[in-house]
PDB file of N, CA and C in Angstrom:
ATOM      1  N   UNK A   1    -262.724 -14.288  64.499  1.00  0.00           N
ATOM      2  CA  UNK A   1    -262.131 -15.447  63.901  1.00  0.00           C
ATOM      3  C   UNK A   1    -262.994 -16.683  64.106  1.00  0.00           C
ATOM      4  N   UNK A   2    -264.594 -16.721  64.885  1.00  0.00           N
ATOM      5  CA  UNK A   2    -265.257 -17.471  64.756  1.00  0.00           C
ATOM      6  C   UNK A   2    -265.835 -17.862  63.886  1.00  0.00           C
ATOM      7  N   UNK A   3    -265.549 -19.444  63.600  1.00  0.00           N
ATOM      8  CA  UNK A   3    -266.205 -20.173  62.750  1.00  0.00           C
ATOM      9  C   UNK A   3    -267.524 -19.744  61.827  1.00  0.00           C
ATOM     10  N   UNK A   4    -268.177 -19.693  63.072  1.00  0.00           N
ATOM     11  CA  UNK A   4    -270.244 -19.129  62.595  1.00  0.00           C
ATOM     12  C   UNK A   4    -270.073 -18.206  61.803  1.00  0.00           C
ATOM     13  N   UNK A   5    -269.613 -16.835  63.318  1.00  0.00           N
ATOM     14  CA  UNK A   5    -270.043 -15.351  62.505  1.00  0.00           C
ATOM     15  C   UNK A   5    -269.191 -15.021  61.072  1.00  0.00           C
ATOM     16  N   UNK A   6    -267.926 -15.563  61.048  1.00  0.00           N
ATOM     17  CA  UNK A   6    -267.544 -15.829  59.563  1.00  0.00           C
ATOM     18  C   UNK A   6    -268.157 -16.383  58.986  1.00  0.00           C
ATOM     19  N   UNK A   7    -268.391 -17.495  58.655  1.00  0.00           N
ATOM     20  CA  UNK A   7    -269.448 -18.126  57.780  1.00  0.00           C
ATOM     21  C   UNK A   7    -270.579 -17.339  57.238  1.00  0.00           C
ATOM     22  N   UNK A   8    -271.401 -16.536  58.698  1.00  0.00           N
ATOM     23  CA  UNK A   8    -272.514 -16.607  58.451  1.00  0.00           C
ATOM     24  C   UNK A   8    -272.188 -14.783  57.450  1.00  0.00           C
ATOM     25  N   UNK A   9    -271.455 -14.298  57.648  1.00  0.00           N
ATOM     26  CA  UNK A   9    -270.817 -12.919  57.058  1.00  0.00           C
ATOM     27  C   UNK A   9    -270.447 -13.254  55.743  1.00  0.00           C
ATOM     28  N   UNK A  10    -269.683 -14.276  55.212  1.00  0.00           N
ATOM     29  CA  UNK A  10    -269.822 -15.191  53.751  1.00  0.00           C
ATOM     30  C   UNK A  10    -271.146 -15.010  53.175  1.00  0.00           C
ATOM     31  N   UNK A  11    -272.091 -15.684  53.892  1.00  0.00           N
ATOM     32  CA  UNK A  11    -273.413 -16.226  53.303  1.00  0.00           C
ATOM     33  C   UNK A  11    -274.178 -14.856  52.531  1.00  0.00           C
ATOM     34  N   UNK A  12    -273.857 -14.087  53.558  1.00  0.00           N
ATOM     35  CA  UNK A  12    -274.415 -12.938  53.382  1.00  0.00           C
ATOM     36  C   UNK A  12    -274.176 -12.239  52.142  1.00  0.00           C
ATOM     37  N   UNK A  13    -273.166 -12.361  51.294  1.00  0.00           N
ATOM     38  CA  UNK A  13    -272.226 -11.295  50.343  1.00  0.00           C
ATOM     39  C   UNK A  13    -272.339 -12.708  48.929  1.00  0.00           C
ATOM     40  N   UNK A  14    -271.841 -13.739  49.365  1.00  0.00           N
ATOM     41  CA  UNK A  14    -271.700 -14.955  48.107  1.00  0.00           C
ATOM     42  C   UNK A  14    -272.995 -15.820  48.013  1.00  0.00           C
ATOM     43  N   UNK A  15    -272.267 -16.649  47.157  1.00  0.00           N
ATOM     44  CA  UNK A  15    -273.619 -17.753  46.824  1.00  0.00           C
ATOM     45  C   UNK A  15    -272.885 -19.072  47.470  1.00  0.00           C
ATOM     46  N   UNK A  16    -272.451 -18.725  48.230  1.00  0.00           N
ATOM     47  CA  UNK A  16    -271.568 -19.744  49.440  1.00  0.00           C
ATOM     48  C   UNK A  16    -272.457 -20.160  50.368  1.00  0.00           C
ATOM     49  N   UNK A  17    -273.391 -20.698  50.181  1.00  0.00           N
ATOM     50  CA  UNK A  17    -274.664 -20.966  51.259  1.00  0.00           C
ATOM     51  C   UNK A  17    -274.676 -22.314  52.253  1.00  0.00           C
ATOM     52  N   UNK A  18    -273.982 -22.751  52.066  1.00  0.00           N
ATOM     53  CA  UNK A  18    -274.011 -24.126  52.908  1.00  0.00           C
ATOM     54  C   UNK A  18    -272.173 -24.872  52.404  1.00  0.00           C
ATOM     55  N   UNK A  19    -272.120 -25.637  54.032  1.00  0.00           N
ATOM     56  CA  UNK A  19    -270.772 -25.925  54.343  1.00  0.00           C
ATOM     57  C   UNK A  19    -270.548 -26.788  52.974  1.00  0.00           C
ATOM     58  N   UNK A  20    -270.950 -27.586  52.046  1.00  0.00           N
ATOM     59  CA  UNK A  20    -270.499 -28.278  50.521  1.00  0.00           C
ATOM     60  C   UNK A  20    -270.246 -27.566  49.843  1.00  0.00           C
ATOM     61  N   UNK A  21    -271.320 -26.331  49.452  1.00  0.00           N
ATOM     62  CA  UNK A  21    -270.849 -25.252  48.722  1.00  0.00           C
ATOM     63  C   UNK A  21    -269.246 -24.648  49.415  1.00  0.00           C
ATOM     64  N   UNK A  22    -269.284 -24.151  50.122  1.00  0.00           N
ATOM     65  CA  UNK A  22    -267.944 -23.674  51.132  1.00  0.00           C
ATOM     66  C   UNK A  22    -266.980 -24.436  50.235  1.00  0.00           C
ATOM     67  N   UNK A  23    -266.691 -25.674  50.312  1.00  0.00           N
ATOM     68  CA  UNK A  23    -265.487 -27.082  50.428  1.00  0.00           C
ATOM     69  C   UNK A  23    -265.689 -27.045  49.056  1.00  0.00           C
ATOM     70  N   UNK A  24    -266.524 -27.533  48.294  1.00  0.00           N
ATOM     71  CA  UNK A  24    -266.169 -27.055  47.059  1.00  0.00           C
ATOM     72  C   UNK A  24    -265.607 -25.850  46.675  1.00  0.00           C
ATOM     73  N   UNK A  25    -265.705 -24.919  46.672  1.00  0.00           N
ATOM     74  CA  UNK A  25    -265.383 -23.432  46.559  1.00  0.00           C
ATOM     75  C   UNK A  25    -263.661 -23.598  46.733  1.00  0.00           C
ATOM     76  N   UNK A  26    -263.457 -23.807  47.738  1.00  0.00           N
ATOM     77  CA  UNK A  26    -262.272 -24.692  48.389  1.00  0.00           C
ATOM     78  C   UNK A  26    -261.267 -25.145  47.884  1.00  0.00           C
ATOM     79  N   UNK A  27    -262.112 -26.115  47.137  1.00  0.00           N
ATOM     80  CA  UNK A  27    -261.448 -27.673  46.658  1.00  0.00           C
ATOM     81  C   UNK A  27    -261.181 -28.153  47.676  1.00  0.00           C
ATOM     82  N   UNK A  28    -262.051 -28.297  49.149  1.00  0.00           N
ATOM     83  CA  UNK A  28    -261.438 -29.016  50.071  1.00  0.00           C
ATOM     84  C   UNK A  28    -262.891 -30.251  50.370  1.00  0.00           C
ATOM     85  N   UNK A  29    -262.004 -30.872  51.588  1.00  0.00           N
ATOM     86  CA  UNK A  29    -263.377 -31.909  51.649  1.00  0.00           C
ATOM     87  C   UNK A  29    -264.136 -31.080  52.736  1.00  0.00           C
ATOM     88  N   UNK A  30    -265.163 -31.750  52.407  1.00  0.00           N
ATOM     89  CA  UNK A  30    -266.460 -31.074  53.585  1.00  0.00           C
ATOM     90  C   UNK A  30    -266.124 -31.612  55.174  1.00  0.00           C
ATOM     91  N   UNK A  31    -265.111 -32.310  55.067  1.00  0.00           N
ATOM     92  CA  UNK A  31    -265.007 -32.870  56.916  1.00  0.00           C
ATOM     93  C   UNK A  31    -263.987 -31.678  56.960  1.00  0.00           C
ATOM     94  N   UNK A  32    -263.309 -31.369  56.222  1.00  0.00           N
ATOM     95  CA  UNK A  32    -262.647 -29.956  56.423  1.00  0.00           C
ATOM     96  C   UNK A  32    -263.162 -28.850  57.493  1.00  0.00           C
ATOM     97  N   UNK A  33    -264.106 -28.812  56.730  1.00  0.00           N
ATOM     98  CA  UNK A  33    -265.187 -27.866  56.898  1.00  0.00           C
ATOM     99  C   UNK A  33    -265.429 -28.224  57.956  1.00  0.00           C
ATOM    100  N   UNK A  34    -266.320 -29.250  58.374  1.00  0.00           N
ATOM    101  CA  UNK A  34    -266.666 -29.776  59.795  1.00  0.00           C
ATOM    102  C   UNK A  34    -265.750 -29.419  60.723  1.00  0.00           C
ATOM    103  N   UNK A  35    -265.057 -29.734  60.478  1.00  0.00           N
ATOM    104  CA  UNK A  35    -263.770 -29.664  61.468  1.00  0.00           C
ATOM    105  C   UNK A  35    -263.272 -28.289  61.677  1.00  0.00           C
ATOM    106  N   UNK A  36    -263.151 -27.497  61.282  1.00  0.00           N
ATOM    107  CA  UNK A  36    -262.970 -26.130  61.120  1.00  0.00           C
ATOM    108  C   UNK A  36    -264.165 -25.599  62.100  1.00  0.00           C
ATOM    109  N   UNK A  37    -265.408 -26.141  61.780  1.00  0.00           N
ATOM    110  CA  UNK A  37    -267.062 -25.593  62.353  1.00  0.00           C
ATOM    111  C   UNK A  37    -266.705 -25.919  64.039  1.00  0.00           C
ATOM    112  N   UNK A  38    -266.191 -27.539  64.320  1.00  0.00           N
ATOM    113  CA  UNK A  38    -266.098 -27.946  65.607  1.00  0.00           C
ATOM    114  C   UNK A  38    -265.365 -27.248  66.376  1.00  0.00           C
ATOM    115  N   UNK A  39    -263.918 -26.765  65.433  1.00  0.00           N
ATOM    116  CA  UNK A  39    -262.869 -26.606  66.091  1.00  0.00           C
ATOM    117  C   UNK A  39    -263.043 -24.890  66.467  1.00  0.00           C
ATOM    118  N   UNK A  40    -264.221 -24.072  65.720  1.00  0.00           N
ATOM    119  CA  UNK A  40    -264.906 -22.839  66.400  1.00  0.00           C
ATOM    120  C   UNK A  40    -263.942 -21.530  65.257  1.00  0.00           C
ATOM    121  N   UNK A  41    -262.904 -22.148  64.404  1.00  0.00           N
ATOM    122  CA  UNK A  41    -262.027 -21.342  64.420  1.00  0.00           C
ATOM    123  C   UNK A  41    -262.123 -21.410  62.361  1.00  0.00           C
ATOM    124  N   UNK A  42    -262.071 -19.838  61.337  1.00  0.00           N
ATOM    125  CA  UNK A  42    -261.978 -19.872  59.890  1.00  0.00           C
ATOM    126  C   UNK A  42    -260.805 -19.872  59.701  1.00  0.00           C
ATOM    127  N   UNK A  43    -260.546 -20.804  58.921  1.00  0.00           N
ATOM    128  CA  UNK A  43    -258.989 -20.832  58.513  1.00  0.00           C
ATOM    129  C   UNK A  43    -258.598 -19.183  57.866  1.00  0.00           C
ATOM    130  N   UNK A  44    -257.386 -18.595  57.971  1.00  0.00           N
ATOM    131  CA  UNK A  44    -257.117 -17.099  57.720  1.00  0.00           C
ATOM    132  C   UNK A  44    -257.169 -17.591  55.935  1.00  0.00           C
ATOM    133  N   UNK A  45    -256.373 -18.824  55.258  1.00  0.00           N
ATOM    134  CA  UNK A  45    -256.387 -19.378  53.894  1.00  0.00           C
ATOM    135  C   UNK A  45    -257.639 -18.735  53.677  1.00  0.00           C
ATOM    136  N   UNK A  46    -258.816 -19.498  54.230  1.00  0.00           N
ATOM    137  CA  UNK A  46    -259.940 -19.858  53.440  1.00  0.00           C
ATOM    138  C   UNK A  46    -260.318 -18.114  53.320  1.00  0.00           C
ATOM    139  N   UNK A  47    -260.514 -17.418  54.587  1.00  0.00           N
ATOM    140  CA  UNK A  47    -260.958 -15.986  54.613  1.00  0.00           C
ATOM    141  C   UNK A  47    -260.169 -15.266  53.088  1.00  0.00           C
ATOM    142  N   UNK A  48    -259.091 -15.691  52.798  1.00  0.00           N
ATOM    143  CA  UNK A  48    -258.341 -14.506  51.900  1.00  0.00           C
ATOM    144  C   UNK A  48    -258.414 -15.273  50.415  1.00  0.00           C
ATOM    145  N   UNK A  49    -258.751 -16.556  50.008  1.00  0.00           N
ATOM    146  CA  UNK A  49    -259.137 -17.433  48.789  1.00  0.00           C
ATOM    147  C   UNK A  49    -260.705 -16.414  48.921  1.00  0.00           C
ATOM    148  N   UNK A  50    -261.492 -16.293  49.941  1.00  0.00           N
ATOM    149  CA  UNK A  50    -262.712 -15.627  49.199  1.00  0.00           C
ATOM    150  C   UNK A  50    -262.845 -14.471  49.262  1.00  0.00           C
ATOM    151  N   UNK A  51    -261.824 -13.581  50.092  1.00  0.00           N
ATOM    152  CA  UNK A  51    -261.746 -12.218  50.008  1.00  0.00           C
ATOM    153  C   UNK A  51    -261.342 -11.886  48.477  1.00  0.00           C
ATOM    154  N   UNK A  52    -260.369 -12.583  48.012  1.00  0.00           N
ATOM    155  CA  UNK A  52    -260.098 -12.250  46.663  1.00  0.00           C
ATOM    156  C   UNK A  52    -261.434 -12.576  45.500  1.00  0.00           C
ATOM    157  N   UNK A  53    -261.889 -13.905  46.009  1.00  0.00           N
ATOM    158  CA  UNK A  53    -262.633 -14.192  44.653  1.00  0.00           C
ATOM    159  C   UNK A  53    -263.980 -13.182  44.445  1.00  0.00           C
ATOM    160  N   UNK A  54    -264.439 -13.148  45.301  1.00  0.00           N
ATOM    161  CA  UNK A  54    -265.549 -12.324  45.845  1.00  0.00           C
ATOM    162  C   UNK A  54    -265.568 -10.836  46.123  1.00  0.00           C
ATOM    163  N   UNK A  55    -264.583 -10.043  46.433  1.00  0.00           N
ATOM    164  CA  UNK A  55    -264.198  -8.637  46.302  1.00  0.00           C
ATOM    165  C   UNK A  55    -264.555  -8.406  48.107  1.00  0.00           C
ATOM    166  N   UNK A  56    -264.199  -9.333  48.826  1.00  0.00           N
ATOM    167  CA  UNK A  56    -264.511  -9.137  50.468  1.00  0.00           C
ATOM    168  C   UNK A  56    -263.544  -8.484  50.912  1.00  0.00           C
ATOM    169  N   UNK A  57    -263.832  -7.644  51.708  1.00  0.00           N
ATOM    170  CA  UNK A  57    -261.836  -7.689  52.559  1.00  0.00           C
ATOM    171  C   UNK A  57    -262.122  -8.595  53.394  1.00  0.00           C
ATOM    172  N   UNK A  58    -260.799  -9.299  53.903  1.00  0.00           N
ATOM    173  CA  UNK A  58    -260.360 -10.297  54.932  1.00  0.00           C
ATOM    174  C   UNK A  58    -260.878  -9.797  56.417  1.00  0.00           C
ATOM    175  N   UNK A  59    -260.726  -8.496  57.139  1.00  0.00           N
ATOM    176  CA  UNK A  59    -261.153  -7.740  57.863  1.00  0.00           C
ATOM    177  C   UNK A  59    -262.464  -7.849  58.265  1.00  0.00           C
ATOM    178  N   UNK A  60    -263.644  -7.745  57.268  1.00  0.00           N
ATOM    179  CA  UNK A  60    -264.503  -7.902  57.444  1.00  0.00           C
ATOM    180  C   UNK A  60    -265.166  -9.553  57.367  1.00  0.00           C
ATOM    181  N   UNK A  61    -264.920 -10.511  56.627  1.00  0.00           N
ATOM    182  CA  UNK A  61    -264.816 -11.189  57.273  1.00  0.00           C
ATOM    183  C   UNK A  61    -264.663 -12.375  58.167  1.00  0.00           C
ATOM    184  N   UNK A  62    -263.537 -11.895  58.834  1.00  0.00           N
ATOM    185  CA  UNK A  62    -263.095 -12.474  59.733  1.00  0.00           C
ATOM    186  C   UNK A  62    -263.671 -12.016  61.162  1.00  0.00           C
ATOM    187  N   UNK A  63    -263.685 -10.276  60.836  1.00  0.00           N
ATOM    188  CA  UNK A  63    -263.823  -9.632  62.671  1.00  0.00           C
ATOM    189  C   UNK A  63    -265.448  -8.583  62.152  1.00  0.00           C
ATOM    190  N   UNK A  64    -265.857  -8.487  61.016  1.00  0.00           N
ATOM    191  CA  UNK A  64    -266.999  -7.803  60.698  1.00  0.00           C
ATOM    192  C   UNK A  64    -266.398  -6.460  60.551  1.00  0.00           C
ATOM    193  N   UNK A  65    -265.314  -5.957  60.752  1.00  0.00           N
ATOM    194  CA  UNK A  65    -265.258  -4.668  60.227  1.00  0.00           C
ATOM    195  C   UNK A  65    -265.456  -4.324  58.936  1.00  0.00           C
ATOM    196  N   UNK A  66    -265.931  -2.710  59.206  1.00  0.00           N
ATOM    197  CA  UNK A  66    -266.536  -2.292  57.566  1.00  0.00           C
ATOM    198  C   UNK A  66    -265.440  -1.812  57.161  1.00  0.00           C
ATOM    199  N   UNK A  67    -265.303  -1.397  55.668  1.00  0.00           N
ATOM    200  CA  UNK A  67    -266.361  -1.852  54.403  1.00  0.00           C
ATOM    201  C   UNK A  67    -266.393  -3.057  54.229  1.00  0.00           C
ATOM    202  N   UNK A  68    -267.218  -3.778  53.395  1.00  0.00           N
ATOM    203  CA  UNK A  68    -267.145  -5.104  53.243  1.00  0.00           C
ATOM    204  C   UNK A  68    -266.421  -5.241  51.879  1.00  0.00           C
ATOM    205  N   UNK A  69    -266.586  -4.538  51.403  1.00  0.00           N
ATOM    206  CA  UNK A  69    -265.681  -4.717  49.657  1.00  0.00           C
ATOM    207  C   UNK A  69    -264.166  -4.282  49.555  1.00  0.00           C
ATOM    208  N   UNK A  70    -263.290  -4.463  49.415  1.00  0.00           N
ATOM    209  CA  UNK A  70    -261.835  -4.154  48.544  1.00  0.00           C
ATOM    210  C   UNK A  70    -262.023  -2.842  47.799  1.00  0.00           C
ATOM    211  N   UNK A  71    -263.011  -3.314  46.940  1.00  0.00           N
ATOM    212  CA  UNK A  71    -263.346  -1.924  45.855  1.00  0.00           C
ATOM    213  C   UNK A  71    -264.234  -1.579  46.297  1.00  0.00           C
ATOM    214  N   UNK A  72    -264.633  -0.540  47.232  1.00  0.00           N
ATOM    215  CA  UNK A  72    -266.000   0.048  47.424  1.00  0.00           C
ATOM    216  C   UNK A  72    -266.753   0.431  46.645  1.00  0.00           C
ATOM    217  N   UNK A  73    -268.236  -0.053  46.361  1.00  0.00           N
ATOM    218  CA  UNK A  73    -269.102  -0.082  45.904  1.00  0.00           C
ATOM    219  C   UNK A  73    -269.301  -1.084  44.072  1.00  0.00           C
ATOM    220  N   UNK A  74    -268.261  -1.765  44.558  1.00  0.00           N
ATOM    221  CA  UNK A  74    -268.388  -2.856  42.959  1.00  0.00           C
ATOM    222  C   UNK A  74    -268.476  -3.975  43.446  1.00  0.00           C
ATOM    223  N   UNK A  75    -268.955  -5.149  42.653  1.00  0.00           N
ATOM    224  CA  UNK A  75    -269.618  -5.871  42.880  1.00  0.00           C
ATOM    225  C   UNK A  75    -268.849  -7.095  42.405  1.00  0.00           C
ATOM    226  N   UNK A  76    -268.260  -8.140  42.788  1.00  0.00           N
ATOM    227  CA  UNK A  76    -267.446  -9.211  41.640  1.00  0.00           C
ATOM    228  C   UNK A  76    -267.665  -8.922  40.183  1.00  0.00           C
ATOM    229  N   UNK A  77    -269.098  -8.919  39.906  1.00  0.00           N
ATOM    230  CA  UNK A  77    -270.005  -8.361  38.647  1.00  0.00           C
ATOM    231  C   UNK A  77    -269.212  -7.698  37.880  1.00  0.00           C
ATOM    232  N   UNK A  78    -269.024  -6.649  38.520  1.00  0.00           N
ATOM    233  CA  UNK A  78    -268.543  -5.435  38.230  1.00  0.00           C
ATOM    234  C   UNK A  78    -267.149  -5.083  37.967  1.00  0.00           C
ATOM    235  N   UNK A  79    -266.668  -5.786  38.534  1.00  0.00           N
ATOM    236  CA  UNK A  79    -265.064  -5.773  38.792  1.00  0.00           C
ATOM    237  C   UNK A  79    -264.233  -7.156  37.680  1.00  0.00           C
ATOM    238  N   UNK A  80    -265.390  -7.972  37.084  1.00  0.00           N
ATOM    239  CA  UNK A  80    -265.695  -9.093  36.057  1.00  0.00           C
ATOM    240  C   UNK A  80    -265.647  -8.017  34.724  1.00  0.00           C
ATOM    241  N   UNK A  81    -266.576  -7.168  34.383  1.00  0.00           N
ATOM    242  CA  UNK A  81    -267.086  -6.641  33.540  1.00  0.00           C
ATOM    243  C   UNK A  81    -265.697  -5.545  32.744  1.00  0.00           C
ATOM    244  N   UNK A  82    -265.066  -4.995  34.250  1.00  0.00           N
ATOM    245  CA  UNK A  82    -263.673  -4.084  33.834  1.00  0.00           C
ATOM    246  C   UNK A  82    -262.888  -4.886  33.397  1.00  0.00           C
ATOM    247  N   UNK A  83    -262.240  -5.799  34.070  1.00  0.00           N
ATOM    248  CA  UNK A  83    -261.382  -6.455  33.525  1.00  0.00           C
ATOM    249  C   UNK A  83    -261.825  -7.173  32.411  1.00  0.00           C
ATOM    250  N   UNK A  84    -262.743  -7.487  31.900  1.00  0.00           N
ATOM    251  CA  UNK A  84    -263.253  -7.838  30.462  1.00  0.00           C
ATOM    252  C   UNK A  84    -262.877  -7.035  29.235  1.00  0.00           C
ATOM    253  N   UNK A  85    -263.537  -5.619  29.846  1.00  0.00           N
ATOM    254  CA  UNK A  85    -263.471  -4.456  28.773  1.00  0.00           C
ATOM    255  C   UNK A  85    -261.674  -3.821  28.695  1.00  0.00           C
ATOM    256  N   UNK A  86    -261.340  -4.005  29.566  1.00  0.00           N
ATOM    257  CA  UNK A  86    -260.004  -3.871  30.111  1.00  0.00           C
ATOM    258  C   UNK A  86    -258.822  -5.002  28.965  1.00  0.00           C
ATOM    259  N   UNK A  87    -259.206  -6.080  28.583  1.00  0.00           N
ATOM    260  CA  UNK A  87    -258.949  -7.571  27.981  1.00  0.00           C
ATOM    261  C   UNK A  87    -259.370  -7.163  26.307  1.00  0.00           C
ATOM    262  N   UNK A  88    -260.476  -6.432  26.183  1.00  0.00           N
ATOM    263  CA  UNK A  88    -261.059  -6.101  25.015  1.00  0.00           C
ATOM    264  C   UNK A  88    -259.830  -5.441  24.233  1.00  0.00           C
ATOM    265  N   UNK A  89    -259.885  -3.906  25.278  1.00  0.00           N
ATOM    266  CA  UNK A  89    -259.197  -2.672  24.444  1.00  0.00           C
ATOM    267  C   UNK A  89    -257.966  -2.933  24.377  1.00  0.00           C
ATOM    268  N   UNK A  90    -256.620  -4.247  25.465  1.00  0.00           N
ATOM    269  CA  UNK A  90    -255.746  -4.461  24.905  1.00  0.00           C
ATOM    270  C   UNK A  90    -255.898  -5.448  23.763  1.00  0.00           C
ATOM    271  N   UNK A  91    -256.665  -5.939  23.542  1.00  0.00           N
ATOM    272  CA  UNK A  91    -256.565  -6.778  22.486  1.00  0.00           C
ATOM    273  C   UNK A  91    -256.683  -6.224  21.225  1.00  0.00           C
ATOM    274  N   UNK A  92    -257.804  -5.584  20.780  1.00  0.00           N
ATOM    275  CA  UNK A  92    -258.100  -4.244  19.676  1.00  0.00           C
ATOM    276  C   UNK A  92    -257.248  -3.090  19.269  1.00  0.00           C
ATOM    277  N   UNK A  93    -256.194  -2.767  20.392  1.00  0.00           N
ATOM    278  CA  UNK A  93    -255.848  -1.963  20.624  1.00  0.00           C
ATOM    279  C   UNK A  93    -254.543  -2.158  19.425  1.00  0.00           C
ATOM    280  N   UNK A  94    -253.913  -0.670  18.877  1.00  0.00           N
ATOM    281  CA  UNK A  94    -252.921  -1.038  17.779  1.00  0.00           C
ATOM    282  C   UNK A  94    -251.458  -0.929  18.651  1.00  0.00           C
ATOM    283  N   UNK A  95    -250.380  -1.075  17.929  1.00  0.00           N
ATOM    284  CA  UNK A  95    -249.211  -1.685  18.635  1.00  0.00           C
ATOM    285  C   UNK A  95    -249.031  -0.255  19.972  1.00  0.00           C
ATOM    286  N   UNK A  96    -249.004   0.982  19.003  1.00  0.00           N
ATOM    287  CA  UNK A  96    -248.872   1.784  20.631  1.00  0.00           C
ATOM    288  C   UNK A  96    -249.479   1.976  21.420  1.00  0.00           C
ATOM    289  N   UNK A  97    -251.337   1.396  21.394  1.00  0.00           N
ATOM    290  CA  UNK A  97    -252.108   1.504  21.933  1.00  0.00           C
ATOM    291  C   UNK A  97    -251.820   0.375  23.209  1.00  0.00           C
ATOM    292  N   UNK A  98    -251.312  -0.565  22.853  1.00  0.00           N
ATOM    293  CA  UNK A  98    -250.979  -1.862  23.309  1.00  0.00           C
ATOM    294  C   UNK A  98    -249.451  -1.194  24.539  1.00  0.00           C
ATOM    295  N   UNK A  99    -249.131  -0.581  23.823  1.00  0.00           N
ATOM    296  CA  UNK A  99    -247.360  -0.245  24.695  1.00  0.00           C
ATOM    297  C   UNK A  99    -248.094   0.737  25.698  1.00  0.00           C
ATOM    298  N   UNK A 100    -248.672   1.713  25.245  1.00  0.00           N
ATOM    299  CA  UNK A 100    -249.535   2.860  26.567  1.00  0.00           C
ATOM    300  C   UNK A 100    -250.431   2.228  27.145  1.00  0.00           C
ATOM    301  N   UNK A 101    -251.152   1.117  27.395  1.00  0.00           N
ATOM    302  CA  UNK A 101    -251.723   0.313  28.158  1.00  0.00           C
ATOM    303  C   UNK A 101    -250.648  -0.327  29.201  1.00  0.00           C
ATOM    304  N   UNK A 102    -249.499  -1.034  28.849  1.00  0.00           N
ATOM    305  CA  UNK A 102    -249.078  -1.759  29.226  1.00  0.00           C
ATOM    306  C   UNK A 102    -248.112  -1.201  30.299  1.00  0.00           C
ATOM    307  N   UNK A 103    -247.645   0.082  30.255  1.00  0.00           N
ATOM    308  CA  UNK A 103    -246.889   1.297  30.438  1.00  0.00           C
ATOM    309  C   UNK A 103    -247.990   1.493  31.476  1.00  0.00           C
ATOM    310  N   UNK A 104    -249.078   1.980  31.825  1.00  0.00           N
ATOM    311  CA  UNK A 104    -249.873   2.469  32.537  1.00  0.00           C
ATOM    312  C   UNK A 104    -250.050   1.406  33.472  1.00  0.00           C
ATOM    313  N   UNK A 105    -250.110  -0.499  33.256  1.00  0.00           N
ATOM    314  CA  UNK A 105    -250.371  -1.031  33.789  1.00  0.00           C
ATOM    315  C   UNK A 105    -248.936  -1.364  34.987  1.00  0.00           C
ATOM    316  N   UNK A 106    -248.261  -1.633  34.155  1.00  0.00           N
ATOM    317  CA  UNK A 106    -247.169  -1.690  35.155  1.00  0.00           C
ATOM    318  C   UNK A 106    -246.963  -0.374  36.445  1.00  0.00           C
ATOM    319  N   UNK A 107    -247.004   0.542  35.566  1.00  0.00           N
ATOM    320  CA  UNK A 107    -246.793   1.874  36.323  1.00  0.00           C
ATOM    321  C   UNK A 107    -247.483   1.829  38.253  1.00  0.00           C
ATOM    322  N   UNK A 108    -249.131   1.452  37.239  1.00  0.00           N
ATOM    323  CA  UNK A 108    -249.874   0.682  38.708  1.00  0.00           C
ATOM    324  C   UNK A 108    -249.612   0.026  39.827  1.00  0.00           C
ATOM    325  N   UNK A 109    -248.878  -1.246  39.006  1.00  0.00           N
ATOM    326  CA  UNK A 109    -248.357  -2.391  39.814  1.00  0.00           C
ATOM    327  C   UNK A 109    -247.519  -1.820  40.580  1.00  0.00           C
ATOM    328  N   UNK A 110    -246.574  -1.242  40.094  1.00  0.00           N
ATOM    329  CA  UNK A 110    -245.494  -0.795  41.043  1.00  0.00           C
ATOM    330  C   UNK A 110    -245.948   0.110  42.146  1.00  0.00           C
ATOM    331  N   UNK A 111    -246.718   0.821  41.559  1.00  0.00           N
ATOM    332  CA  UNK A 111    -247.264   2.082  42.773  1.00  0.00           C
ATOM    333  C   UNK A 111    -247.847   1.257  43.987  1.00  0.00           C
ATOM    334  N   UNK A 112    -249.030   0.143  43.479  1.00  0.00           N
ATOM    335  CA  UNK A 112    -249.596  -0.719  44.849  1.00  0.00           C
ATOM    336  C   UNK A 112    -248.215  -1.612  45.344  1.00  0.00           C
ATOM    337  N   UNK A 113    -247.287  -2.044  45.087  1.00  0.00           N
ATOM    338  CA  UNK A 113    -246.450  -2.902  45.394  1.00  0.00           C
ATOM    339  C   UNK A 113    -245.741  -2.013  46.439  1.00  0.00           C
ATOM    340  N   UNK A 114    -244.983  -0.588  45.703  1.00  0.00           N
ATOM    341  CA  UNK A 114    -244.470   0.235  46.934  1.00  0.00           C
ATOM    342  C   UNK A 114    -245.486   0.671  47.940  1.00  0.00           C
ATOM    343  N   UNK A 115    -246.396   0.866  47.937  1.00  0.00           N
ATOM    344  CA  UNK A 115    -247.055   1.200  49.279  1.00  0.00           C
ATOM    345  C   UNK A 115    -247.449   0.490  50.188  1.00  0.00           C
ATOM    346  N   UNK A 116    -247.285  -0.900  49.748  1.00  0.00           N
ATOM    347  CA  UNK A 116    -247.433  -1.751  50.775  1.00  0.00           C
ATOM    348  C   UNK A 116    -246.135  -1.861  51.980  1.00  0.00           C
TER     349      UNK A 116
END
C-alpha cells in the first residue's frame, strides 16, 4: 500500500509517468498527489479508477501480486478494439441479431454478478 512501489508498478504498465500526469488522470490536484507521496500511503480510489481504466488488477498494484492484468494477456488496446467490434456487430446487426446479442449479454452480467 506504499505510495512509491505503487506508483512506481503504475509507471511500469501506463503512460502515467509522473505525479501531474497521475492528478490529471485523476481529475485531482497534484498537492493531492503530494500529499498522498508524503503521507507514504495510495489511495485504494485511485488504485481501482486505474485498475479499471488500464486493465490492472488492484492486487497487483497495490501489494505487486501477479497477474498484472484483469484479462490475462490483453492489453487496454485490446480490450478497446473488442468492445469496438463488439459496438459494430450490435449496431449492423438485424433486429434478432440485436435480441441474441443482447440475450447473451445480459446472460453474462448475471453470471459475473452471481459469483461474486
Amino acid at each position: 500500500m506504499g505510495f512509491t512501489d505503487a506508483f512506481n508498478r503504475i509507471r511500469l504498465e501506463t503512460d502515467l509517468q509522473t505525479q501531474e500526469q497521475l492528478a490529471r488522470f485523476l481529475e485531482i490536484r497534484q498537492s493531492s498527489v503530494s500529499g498522498a507521496k508524503k503521507r507514504g500511503r495510495f489511495p485504494t480510489a485511485w488504485a481501482e479508477k486505474i485498475s479499471r481504466h488500464y486493465n490492472l488488477r488492484y492486487e497487483w498494484i497495490m501489494e505487486g501480486h501477479e497477474p498484472k492484468r484483469l484479462v490475462p494477456g490483453m492489453t487496454p488496446g485490446e480490450i478497446q478494439q473488442l468492445v469496438d467490434r463488439f459496438w459494430w456487430v450490435l449496431l449492423h446487426a438485424s433486429d434478432a441479431g440485436r435480441t441474441r446479442v443482447k440475450e447473451a449479454v445480459e446472460t453474462a452480467y448475471r453470471e459475473v454478478r452471481e459469483s461474486r
